[in-house]
Every structure is written in structure tokens, then in C-alpha cells.
N, C-alpha and C. Protein backbone atom coordinates (compact mmCIF):
# COMPACT_ATOMS: atom_id res chain seq x y z
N UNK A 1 -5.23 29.77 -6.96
CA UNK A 1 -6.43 29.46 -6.21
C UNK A 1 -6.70 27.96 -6.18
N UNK A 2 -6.16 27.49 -7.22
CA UNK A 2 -6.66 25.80 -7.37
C UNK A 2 -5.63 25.20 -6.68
N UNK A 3 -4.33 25.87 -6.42
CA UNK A 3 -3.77 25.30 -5.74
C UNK A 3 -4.07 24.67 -4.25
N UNK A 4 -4.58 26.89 -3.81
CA UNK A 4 -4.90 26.12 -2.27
C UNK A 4 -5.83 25.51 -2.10
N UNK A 5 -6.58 25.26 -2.98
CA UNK A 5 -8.37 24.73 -2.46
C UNK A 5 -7.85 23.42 -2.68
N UNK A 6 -6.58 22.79 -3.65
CA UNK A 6 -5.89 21.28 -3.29
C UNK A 6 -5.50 20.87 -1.55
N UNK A 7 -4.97 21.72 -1.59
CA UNK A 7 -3.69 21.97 0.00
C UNK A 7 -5.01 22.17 1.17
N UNK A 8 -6.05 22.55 1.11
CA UNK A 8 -6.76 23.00 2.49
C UNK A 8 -8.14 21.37 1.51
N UNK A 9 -8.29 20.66 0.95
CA UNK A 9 -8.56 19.42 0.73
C UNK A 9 -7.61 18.39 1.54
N UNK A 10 -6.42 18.47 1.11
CA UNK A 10 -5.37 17.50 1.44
C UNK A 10 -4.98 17.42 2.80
N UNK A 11 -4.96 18.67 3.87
CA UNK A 11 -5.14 18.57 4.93
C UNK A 11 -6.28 18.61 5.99
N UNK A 12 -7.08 18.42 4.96
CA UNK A 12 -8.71 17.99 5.93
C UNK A 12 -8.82 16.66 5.45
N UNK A 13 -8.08 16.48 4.38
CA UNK A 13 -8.49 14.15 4.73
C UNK A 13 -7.34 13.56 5.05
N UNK A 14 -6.13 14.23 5.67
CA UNK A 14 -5.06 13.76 5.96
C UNK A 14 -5.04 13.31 6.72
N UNK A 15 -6.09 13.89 7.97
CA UNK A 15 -5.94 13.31 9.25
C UNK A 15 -7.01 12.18 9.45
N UNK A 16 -7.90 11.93 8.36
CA UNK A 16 -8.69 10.53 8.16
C UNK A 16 -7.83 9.42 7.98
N UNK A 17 -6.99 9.60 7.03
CA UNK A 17 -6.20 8.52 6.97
C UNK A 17 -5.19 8.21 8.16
N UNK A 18 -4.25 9.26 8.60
CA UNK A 18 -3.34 9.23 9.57
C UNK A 18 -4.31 8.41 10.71
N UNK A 19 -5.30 8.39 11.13
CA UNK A 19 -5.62 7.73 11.88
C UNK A 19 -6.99 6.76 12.07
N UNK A 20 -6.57 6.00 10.48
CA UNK A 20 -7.19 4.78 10.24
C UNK A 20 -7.43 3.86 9.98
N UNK A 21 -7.96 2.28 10.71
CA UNK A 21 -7.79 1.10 10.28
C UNK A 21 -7.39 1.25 8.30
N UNK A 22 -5.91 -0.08 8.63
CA UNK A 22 -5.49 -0.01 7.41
C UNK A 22 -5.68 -1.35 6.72
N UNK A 23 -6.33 -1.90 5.74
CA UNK A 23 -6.80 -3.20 5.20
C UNK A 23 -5.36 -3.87 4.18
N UNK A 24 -5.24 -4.16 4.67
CA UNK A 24 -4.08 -4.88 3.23
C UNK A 24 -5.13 -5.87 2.19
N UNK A 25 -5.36 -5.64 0.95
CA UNK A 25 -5.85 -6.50 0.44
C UNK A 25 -5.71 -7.18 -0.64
N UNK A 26 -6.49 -8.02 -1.20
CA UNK A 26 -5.63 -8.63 -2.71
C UNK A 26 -7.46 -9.15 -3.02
N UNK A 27 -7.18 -9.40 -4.65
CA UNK A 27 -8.27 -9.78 -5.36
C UNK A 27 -8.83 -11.09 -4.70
N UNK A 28 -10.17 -10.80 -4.79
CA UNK A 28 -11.20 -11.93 -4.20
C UNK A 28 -10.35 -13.44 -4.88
N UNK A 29 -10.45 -13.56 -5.79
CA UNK A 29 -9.80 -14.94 -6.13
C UNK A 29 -8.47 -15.55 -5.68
N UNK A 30 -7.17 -14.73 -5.39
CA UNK A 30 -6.27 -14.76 -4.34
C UNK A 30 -6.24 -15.73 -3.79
N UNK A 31 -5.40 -16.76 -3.86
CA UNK A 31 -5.64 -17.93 -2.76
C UNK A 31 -5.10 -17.65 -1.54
N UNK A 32 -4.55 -16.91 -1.49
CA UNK A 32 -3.66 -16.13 -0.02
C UNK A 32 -4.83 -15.84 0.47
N UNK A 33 -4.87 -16.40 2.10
CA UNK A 33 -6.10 -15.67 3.19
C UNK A 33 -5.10 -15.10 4.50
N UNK A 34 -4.08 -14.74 4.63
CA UNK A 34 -3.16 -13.96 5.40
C UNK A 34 -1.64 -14.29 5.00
N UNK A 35 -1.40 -13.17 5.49
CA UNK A 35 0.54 -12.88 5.27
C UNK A 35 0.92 -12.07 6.65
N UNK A 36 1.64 -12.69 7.02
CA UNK A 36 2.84 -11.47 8.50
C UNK A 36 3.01 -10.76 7.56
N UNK A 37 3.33 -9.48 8.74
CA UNK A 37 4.04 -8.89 8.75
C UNK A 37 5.51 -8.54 8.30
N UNK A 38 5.93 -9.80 8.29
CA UNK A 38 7.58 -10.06 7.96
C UNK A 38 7.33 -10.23 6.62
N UNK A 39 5.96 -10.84 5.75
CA UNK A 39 6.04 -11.32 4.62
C UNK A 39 5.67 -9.86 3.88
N UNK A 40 4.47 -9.07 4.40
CA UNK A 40 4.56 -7.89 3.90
C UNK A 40 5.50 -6.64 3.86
N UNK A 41 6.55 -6.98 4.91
CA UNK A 41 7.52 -6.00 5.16
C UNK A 41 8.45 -6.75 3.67
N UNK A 42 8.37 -7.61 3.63
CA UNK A 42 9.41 -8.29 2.62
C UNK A 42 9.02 -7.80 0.94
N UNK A 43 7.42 -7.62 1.12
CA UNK A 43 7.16 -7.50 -0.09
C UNK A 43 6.99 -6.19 -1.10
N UNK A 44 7.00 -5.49 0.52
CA UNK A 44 6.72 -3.71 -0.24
C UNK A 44 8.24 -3.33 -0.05
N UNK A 45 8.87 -3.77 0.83
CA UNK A 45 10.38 -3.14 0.50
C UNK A 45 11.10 -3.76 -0.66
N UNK A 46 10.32 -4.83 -1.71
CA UNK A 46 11.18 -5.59 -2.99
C UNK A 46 12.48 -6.37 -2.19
N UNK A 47 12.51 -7.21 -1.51
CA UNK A 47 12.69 -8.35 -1.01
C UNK A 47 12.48 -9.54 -1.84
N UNK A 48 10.90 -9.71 -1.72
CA UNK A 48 10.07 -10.79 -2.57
C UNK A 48 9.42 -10.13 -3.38
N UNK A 49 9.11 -10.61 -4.84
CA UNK A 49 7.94 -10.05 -5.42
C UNK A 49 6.98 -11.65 -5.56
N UNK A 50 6.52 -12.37 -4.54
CA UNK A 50 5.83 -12.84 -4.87
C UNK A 50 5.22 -13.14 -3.57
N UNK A 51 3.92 -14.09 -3.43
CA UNK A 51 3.39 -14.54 -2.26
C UNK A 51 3.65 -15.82 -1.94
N UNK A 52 3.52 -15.14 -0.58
CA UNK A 52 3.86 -17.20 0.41
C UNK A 52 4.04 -17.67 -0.56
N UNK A 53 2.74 -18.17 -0.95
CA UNK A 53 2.60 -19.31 -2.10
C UNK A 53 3.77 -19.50 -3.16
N UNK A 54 4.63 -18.66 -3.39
CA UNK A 54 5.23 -18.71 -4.73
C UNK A 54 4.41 -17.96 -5.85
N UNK A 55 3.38 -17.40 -5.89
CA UNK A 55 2.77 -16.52 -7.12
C UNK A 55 3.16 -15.61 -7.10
N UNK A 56 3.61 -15.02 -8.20
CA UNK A 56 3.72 -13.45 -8.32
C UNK A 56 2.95 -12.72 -7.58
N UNK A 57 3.68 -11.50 -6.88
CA UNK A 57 2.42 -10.28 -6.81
C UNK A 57 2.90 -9.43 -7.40
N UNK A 58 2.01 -8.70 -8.06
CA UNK A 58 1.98 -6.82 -8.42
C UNK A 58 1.50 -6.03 -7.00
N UNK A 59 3.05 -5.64 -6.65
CA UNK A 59 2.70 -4.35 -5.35
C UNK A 59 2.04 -2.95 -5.61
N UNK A 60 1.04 -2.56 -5.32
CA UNK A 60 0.37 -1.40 -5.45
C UNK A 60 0.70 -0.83 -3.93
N UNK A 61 1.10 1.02 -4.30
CA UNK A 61 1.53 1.59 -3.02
C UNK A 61 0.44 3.20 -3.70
N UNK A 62 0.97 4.10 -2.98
CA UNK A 62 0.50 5.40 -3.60
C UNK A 62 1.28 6.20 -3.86
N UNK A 63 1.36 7.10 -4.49
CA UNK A 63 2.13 8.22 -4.70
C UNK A 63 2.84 8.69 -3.49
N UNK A 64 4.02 9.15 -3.91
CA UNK A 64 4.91 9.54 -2.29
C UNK A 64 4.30 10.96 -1.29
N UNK A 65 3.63 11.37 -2.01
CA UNK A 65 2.83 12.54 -0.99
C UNK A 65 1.52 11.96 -0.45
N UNK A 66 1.27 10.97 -0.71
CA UNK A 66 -0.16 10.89 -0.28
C UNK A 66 -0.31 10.22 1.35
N UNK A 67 -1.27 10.60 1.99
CA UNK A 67 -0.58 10.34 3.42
C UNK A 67 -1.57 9.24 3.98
N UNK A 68 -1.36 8.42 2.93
CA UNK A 68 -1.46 6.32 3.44
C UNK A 68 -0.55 6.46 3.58
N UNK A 69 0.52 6.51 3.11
CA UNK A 69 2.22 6.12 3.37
C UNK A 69 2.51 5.93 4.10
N UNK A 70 2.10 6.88 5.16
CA UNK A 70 3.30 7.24 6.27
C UNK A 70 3.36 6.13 7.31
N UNK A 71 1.45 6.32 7.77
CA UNK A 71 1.13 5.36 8.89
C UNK A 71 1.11 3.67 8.08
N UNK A 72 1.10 3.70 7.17
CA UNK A 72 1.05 2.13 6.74
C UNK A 72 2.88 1.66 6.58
N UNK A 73 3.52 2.29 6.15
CA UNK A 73 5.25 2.00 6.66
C UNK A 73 5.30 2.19 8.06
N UNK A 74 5.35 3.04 9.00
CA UNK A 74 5.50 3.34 9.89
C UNK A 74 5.19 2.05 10.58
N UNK A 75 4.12 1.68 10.83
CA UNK A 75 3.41 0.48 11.11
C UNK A 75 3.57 -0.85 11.06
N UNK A 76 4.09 -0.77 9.35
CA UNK A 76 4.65 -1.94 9.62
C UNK A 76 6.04 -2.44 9.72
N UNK A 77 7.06 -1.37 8.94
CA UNK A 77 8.41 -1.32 9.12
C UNK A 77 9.20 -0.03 10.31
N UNK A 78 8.02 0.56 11.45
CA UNK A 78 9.17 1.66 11.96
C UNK A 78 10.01 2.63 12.01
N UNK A 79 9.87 2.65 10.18
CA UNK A 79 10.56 3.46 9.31
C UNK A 79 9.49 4.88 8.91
N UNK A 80 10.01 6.06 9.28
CA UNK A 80 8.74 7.08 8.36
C UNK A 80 9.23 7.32 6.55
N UNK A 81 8.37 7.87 6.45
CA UNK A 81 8.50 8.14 5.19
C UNK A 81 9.55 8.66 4.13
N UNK A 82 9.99 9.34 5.08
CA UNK A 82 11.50 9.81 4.06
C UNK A 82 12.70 8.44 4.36
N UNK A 83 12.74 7.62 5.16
CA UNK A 83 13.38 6.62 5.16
C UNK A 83 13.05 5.65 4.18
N UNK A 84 11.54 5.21 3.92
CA UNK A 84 11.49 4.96 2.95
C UNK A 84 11.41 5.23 1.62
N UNK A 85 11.15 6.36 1.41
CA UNK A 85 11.36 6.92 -0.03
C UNK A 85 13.24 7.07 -0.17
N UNK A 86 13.98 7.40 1.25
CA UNK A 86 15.41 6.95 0.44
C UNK A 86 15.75 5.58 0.67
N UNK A 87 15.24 4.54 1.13
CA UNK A 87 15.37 3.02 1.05
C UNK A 87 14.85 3.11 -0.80
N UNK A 88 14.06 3.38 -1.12
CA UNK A 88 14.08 3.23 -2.64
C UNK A 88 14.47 3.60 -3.41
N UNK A 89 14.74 5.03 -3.11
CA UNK A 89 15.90 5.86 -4.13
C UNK A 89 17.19 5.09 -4.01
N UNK A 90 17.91 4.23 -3.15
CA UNK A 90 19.30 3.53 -3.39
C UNK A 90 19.15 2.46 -4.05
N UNK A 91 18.17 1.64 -3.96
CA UNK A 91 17.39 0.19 -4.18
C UNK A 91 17.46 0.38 -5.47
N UNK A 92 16.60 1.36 -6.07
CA UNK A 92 16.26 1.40 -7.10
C UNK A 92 16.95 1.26 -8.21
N UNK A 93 18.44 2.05 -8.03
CA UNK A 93 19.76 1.91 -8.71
C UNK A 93 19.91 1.07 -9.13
N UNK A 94 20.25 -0.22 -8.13
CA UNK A 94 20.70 -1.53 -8.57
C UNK A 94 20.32 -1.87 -9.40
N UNK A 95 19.39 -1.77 -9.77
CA UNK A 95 18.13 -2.12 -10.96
C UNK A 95 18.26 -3.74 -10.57
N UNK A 96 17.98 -4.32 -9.41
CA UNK A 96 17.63 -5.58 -9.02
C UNK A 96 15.98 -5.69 -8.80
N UNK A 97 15.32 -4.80 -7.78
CA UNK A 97 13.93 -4.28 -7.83
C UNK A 97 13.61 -3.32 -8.38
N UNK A 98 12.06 -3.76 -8.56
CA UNK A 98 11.32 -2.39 -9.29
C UNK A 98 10.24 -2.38 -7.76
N UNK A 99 9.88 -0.86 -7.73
CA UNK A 99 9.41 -0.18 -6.57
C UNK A 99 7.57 -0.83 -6.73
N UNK A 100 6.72 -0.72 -6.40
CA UNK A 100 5.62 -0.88 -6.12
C UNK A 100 4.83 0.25 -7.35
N UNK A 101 3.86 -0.09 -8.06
CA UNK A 101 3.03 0.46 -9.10
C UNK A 101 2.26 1.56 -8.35
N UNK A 102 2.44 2.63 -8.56
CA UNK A 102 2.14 3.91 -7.20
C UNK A 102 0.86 4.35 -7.89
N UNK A 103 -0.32 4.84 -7.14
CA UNK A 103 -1.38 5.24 -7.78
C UNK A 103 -2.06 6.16 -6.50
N UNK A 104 -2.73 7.18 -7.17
CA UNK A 104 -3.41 8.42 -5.70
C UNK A 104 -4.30 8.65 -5.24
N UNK A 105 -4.80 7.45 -5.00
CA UNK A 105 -6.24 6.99 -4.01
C UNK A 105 -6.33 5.71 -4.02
N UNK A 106 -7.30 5.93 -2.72
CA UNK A 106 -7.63 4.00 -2.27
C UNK A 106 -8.62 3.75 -3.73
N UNK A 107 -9.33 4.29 -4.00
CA UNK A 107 -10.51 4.09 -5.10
C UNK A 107 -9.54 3.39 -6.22
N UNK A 108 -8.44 4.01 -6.40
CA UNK A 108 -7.81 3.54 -7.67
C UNK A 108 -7.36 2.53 -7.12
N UNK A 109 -6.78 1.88 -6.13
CA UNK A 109 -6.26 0.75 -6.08
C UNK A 109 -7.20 -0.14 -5.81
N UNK A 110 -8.03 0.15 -5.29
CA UNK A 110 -9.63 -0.61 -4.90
C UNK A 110 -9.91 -1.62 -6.72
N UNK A 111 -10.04 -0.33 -7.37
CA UNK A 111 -9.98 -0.74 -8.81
C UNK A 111 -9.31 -1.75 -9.38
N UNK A 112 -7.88 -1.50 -9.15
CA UNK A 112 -6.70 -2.20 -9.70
C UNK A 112 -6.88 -3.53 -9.41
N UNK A 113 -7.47 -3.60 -7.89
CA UNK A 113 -6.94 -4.48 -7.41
C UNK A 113 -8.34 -5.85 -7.90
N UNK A 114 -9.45 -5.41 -7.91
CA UNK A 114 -10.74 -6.31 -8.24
C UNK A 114 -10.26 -6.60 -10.22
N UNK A 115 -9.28 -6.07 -10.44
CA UNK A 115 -9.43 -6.34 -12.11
C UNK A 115 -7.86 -7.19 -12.27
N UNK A 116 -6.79 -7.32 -10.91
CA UNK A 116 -5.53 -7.57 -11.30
C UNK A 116 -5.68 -9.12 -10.42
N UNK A 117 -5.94 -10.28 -10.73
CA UNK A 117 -5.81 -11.63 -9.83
C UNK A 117 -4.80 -11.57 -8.88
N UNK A 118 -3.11 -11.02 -9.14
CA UNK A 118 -2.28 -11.15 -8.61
C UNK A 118 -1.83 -10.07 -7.86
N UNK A 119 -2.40 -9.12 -7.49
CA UNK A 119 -2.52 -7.66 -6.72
C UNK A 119 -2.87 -7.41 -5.51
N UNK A 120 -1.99 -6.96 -4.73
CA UNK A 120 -1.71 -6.32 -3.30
C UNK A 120 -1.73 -5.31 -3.18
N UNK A 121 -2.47 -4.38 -1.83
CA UNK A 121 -2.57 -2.93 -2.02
C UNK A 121 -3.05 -2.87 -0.50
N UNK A 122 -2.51 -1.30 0.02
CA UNK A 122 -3.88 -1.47 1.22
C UNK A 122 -4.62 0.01 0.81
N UNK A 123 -5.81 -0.08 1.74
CA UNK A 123 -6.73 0.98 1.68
C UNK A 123 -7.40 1.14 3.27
N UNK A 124 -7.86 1.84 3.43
CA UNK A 124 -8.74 2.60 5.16
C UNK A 124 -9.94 1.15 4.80
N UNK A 125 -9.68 0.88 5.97
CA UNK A 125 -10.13 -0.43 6.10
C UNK A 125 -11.68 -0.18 5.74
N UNK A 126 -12.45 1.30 5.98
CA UNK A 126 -13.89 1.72 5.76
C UNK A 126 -14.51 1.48 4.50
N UNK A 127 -13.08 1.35 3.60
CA UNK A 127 -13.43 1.28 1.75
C UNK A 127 -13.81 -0.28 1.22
N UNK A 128 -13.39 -1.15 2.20
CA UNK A 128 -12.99 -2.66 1.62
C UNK A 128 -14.75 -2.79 1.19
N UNK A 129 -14.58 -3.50 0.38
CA UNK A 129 -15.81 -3.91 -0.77
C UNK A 129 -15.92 -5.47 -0.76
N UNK A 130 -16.92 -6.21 -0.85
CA UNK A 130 -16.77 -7.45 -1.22
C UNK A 130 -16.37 -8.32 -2.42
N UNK A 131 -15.65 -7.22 -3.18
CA UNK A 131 -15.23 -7.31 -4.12
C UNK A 131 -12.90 -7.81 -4.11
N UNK A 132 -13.03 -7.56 -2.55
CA UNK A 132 -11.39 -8.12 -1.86
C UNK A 132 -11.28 -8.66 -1.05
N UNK A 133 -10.18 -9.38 -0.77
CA UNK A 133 -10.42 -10.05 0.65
C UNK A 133 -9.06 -9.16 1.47
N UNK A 134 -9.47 -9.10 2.69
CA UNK A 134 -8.80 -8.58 3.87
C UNK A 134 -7.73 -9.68 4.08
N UNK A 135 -6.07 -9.73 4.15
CA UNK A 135 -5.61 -10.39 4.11
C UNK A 135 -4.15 -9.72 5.92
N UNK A 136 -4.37 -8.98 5.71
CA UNK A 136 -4.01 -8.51 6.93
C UNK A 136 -4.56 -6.71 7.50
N UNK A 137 -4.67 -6.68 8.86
CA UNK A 137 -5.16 -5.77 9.45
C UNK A 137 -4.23 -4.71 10.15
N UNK A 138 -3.94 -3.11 9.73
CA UNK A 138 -3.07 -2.93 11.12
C UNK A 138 -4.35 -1.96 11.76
N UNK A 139 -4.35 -1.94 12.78
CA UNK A 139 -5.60 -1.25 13.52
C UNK A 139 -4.81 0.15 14.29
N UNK A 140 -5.49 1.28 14.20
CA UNK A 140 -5.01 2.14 14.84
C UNK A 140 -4.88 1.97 16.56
């Protein structure tokens, strides 16, 4: 029973997210005030682990079922989701990158991200707090 009352939850806020402004953000102190596309495609596929700037980032993503994923890869790399979850399953091997710190809600990364200086994450652009700064936008 707890199962389905998960599963008939998960597909009544699935389609909130699937079709909603997506905030990329990083801690208010952040000296970064935007990044392309190319720089974020660079940074969630472990390319770079750091910003423009040269600072480290800690990549925050979500858990592989949770359905930010899809439209926020999709979006910005073209790729759906099982492309990227096996872009990381080969990656991962090398043991050259480590994958993005996965967590299962915007709230938790909302969190992470006001307590981590060097932290990247996105969330439904409706959540952003003045507690982050908006550093790139993808708009439905």
C-alpha cells in the first residue's frame, strides 16, 4: 500500500517538474553570476570540476529516478536520461571522474547548496530563495 500511495505521489508531481522553469544555482556568496551552457554541459558531465573562475565546484544532481533529470539533461545536453545514466556508468570506471553528489529533492539541494560556498545544483525555478543566486535559466 505504501508503495502505491509513493507511485500515484510520484506521478502527480512528475508532470510539475517535466514542465518547469529550471534555475541552475550556486550559494549566494559564489562569485560566479553566469555560466553557458557549454560550461554547464562541461560540468555535470565531469569534464571540469570547477568554475569559470578556476574554483572548485561540488556538483549536486538528484537521484536517477527523480524526474528533474530528464528535462534538465535533455535541455541542456540532448541526451535523455538513460544516455546519461550510461554516459556515467562507463565514465565512472575510469575512475578519472566522480559523478555529481545525488540527493531527492530540490529542498535538499536548496539546503546543500545555502550551507556549501562552492555548490551547484538546479531546482524549479518557483523554489529559488534569496538565499541563491540564479546563475543560469532554462525556461520551458
Amino acid at each position: 500500500m505504501k508503495e502505491l500511495r509513493f507511485l500515484l505521489l510520484l506521478v502527480s508531481v512528475s508532470p510539475l517538474f517535466a514542465h518547469a522553469d529550471i534555475a541552475v544555482i550556486v550559494n549566494k556568496s559564489n562569485s560566479i553570476d553566469t555560466v553557458s551552457q557549454r560550461q554547464l554541459i562541461d560540468m555535470y558531465m565531469g569534464k571540469y570540476v570547477a568554475f569559470p573562475n578556476g574554483e572548485m565546484a561540488v556538483t549536486y544532481d538528484y537521484d536517477k529516478s527523480h524526474p528533474m533529470r530528464e528535462p534538465f539533461f535533455f535541455a541542456l545536453t540532448g541526451r535523455n536520461e538513460s544516455q546519461i545514466n550510461a554516459y556515467w556508468s562507463r565514465i565512472k570506471f575510469s575512475g578519472k571522474v566522480s559523478p555529481p553528489q545525488y540527493f531527492s529533492s530540490p529542498s535538499a539541494i536548496l539546503k546543500n547548496i545555502v550551507k556549501t560556498p562552492n555548490a551547484i545544483g538546479y531546482i524549479p525555478m518557483e523554489l529559488v530563495t534569496d538565499d541563491v543566486k540564479v546563475i543560469y535559466q532554462i525556461n520551458d
